[in-house]
Protein backbone atom coordinates (compact mmCIF):
# COMPACT_ATOMS: atom_id res chain seq x y z
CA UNK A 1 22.10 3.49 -6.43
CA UNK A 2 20.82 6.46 -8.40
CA UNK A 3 16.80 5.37 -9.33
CA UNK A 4 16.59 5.78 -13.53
CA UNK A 5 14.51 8.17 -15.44
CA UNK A 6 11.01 7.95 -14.55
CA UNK A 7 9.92 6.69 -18.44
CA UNK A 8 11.93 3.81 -17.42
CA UNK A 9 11.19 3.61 -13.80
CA UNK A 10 8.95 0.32 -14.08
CA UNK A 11 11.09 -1.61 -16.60
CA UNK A 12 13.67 -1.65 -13.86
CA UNK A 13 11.64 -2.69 -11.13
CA UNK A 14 10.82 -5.51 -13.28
CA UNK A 15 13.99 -6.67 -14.17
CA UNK A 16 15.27 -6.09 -10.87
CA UNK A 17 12.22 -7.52 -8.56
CA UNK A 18 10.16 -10.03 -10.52
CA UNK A 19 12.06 -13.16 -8.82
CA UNK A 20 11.51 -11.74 -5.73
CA UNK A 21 7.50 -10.38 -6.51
CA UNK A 22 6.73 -13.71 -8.09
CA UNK A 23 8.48 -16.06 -6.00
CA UNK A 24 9.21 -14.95 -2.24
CA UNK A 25 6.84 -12.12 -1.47
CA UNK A 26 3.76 -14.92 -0.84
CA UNK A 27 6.07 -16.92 1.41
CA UNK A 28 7.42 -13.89 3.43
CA UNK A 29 3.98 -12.40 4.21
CA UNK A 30 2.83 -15.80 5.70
CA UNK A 31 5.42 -15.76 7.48
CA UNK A 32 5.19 -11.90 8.15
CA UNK A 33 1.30 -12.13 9.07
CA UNK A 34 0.89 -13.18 12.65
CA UNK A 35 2.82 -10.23 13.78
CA UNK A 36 2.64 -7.47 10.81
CA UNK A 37 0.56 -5.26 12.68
CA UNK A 38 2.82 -5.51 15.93
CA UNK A 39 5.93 -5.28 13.90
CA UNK A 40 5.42 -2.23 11.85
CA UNK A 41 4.34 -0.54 15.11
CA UNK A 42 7.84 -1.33 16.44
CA UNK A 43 9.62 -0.46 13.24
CA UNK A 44 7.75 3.04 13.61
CA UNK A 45 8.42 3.20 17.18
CA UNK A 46 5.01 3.38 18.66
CA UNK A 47 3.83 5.92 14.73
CA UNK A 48 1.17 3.35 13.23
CA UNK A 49 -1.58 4.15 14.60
CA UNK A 50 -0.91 7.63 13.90
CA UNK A 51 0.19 7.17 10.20
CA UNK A 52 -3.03 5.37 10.13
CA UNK A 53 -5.34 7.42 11.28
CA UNK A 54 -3.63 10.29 9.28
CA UNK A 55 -4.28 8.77 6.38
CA UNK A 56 -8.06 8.06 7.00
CA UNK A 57 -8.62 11.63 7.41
CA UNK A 58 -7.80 12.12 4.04
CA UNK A 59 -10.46 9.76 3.23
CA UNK A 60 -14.48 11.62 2.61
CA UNK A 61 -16.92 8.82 3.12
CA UNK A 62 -21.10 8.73 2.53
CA UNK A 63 -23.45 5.97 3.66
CA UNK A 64 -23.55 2.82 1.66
CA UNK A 65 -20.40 3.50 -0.47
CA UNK A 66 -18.60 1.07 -2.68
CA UNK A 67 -14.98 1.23 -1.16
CA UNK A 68 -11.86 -1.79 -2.28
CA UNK A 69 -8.95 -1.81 -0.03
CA UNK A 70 -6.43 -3.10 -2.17
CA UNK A 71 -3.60 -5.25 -0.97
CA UNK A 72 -5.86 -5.35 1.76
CA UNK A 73 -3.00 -7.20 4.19
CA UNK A 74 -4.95 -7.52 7.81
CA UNK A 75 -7.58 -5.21 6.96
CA UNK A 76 -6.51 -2.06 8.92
CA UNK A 77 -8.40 0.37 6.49
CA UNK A 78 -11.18 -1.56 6.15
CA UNK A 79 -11.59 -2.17 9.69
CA UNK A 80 -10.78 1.90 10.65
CA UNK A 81 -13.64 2.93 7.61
CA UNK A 82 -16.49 0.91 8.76
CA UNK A 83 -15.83 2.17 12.66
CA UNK A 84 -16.29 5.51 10.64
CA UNK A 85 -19.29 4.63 8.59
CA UNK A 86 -20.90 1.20 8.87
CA UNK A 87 -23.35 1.59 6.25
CA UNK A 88 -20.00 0.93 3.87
CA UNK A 89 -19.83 -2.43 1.40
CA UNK A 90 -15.87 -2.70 2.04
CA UNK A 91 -14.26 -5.44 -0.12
CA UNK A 92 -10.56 -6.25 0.68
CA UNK A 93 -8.07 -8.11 -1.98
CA UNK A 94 -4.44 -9.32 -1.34
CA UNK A 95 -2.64 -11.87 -2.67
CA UNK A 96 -1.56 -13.19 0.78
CA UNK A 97 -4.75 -15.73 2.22
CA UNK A 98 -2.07 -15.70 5.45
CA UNK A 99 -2.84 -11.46 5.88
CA UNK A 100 -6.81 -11.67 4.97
CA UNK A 101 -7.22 -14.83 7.43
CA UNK A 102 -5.95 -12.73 9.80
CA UNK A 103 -7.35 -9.21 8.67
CA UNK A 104 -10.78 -11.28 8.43
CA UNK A 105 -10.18 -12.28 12.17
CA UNK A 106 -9.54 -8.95 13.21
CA UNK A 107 -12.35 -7.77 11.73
CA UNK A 108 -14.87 -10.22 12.93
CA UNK A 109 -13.75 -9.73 16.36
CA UNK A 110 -15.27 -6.76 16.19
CA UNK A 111 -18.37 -7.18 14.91
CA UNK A 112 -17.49 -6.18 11.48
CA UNK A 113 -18.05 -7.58 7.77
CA UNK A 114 -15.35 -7.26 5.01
CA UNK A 115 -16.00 -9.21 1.73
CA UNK A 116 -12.12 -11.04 0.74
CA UNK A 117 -11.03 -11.65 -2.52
CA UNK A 118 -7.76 -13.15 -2.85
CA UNK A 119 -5.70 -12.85 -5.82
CA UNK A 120 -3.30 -11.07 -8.38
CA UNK A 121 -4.19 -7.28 -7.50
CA UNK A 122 -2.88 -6.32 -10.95
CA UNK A 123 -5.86 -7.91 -12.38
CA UNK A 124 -8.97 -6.70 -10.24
CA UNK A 125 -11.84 -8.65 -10.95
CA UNK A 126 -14.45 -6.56 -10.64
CA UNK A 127 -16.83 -4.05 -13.66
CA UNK A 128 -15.61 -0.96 -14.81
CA UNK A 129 -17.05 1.74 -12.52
CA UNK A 130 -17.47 -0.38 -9.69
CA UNK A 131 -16.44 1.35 -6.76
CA UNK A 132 -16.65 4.73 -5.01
CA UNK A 133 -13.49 4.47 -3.37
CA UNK A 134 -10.57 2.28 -4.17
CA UNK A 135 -7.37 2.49 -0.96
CA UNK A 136 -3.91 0.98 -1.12
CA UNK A 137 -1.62 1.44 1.77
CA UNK A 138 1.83 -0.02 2.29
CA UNK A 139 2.29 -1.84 -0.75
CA UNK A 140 2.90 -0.43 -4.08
CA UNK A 141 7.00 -1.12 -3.46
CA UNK A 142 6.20 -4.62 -3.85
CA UNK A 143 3.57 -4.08 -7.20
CA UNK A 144 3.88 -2.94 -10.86
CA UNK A 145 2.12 0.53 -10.04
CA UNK A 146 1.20 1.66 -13.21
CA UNK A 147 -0.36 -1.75 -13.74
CA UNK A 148 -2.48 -1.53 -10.71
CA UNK A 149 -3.18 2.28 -10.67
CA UNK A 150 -4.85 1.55 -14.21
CA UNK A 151 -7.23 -1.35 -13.07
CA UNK A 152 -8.17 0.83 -9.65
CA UNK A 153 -8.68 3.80 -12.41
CA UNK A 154 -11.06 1.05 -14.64
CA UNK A 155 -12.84 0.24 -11.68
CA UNK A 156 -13.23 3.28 -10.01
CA UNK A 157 -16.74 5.11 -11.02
CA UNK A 158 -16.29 8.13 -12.17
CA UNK A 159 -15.55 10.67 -9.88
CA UNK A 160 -14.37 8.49 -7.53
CA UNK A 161 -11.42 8.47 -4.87
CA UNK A 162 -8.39 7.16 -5.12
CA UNK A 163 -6.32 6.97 -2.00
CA UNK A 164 -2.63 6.12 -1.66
CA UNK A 165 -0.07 5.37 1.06
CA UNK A 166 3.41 4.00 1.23
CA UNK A 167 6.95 4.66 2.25
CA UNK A 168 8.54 6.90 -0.77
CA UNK A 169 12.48 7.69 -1.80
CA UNK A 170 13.14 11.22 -0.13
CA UNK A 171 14.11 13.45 -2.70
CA UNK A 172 17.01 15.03 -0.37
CA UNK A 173 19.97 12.96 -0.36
CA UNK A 174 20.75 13.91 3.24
CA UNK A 175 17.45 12.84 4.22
CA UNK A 176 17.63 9.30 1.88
CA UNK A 177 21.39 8.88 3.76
CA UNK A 178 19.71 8.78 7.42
CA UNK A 179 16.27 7.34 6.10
CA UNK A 180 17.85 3.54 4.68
CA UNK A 181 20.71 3.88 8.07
CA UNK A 182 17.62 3.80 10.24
CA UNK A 183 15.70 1.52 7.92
CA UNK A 184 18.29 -1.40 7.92
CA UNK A 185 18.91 -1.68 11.70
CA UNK A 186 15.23 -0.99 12.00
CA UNK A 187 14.63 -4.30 10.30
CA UNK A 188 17.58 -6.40 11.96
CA UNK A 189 15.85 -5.12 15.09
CA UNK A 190 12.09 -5.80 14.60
CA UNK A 191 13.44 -8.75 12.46
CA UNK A 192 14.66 -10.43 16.11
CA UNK A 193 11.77 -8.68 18.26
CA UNK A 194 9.31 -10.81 16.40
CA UNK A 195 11.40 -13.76 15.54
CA UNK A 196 11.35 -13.11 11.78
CA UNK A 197 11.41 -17.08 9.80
CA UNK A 198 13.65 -17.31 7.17
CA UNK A 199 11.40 -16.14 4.18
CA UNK A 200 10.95 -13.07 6.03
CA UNK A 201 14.67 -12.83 6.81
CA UNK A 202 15.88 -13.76 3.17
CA UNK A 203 13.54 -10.97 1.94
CA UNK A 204 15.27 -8.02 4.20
CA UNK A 205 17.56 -6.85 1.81
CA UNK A 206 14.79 -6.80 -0.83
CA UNK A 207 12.77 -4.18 1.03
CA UNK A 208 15.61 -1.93 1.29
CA UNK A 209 16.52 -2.20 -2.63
CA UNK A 210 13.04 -1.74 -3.48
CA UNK A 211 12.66 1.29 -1.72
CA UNK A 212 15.60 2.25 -3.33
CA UNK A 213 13.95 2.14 -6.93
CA UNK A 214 10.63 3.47 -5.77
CA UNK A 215 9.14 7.20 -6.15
CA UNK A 216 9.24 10.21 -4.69
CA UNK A 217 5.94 12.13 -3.87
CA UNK A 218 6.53 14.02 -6.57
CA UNK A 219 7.22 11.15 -9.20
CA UNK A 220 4.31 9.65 -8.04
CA UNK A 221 1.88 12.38 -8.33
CA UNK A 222 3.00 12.12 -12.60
CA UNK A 223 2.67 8.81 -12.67
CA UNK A 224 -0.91 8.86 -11.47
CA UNK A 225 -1.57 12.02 -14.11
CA UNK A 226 0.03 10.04 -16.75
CA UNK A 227 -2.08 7.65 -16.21
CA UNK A 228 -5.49 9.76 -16.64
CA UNK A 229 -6.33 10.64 -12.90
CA UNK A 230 -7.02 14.26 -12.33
CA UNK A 231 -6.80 16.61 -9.12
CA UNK A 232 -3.92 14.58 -7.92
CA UNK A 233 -3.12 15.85 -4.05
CA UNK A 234 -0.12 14.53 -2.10
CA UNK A 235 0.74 15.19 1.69
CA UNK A 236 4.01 13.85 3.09
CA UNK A 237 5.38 13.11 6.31
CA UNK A 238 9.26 13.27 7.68
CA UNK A 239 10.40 15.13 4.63
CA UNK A 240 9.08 12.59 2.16
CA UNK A 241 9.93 9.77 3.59
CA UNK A 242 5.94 8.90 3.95
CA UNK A 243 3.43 10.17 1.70
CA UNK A 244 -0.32 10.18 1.13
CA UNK A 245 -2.00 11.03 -2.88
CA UNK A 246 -5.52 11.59 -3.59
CA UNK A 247 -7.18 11.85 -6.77
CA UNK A 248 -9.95 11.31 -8.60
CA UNK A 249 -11.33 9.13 -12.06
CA UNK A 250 -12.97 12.27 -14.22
CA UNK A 251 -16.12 12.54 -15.18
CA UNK A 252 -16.41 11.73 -19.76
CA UNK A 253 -16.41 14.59 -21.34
């Protein structure tokens, strides 16, 4: 299907996804959690910890910052920042208390403290300028982005960092043809590696439409301008079929 005009990008996901967002997503990711980690290293063939730590170096840290991991899942950035600099106060929110049970496992095994916060991400409950670095990874598919990009810009101080990750919509059509042909036996396969329950199965489908209606890098980097951030930076990976932003909450005038 051919994504609509950007202006009405969101309106569509709506329509098309809000059964879905508000009524299978929760039940698929506890299903999903004791193996996320283990499948999306299989459905990247062996590229996770790789994306991963690609995406952390685009991350500047000092001592004793602020940082909120949101849609936090099993706490992979959290976990990967404080190994970095411990001297962070990481908080991690998700809406799935299946992923942060075991993201807070993970983390306590090694030694490390994450503060949880479960919950509706597109309402952050935290102050305005709150935080000197707010991360998503992996998720904004499955959210109303310009929602949550404005409450991680409210609670962002300013000058803080934003930093982004997800899968995107390649812009070449080629490159979209191959891209969803890999993704779909992809998830039939890691789907019966893992032994996938049935709200992860039923949800299958869903992950391929949704990238379907998502962004490219480029469409993302206006949405986050749109929306007030400034020096917006994007680096992507497999000719946009992954993609990194950075930007930044400006200073008042």
């Amino acid at each position: 299907m051919a994504p609509p005009p950007l202006a009405a990008r969101e309106a569509v996901r709506e329509q098309q996804f809000s059964d879905v967002w508000n009524n299978d997503l929760n039940d698929a990711f506890a299903d999903i959690a004791p193996y996320y980690d283990r499948g999306n290293d299989i459905a990247a063939l062996g590229l996770w910890g790789t994306f991963l730590k690609k995406f952390m170096r685009t991350v500047d840290l000092k001592p004793n910052q602020r940082v909120l991991d949101v849609c936090a899942g099993t706490n992979a950035i959290g976990i990967a920042l404080l190994k970095r600099e411990p001297t962070l106060d990481v908080h991690a929110m998700d809406r799935s208390a299946a992923m942060q049970q075991v993201g807070q496992q993970r983390a306590l095994a090694q030694g490390l403290h994450i503060k949880s916060t479960i919950g509706d991400v597109h309402k952050l409950p935290f102050p305005d300028n709150h935080f000197d670095i707010v991360t998503l990874q992996f998720a904004s598919r499955h959210l109303r982005v310009r929602e949550v990009f404005t409450e991680i810009l409210r609670v962002l101080k300013p000058g803080g960092h934003f930093h982004h990750s997800d899968m995107l919509r390649p812009r070449n059509p080629v490159v979209k043809t191959l891209y969803y042909t890999y993704l779909k036996m992809c998830l039939n396969f890691t789907s019966l590696m893992v032994k996938s329950g049935p709200s992860a199965v039923k949800c299958k489908q869903y992950f391929l439409d949704a990238l379907e209606l998502f962004y490219t890098a480029e469409e993302l980097t206006v949405v986050l301008q749109e929306l007030g951030f400034v020096e917006v930076t994007s680096v992507t990976v497999f000719s946009g079929m992954l993609g990194f932003h950075r930007a930044v909450k400006p200073q008042p005038a």
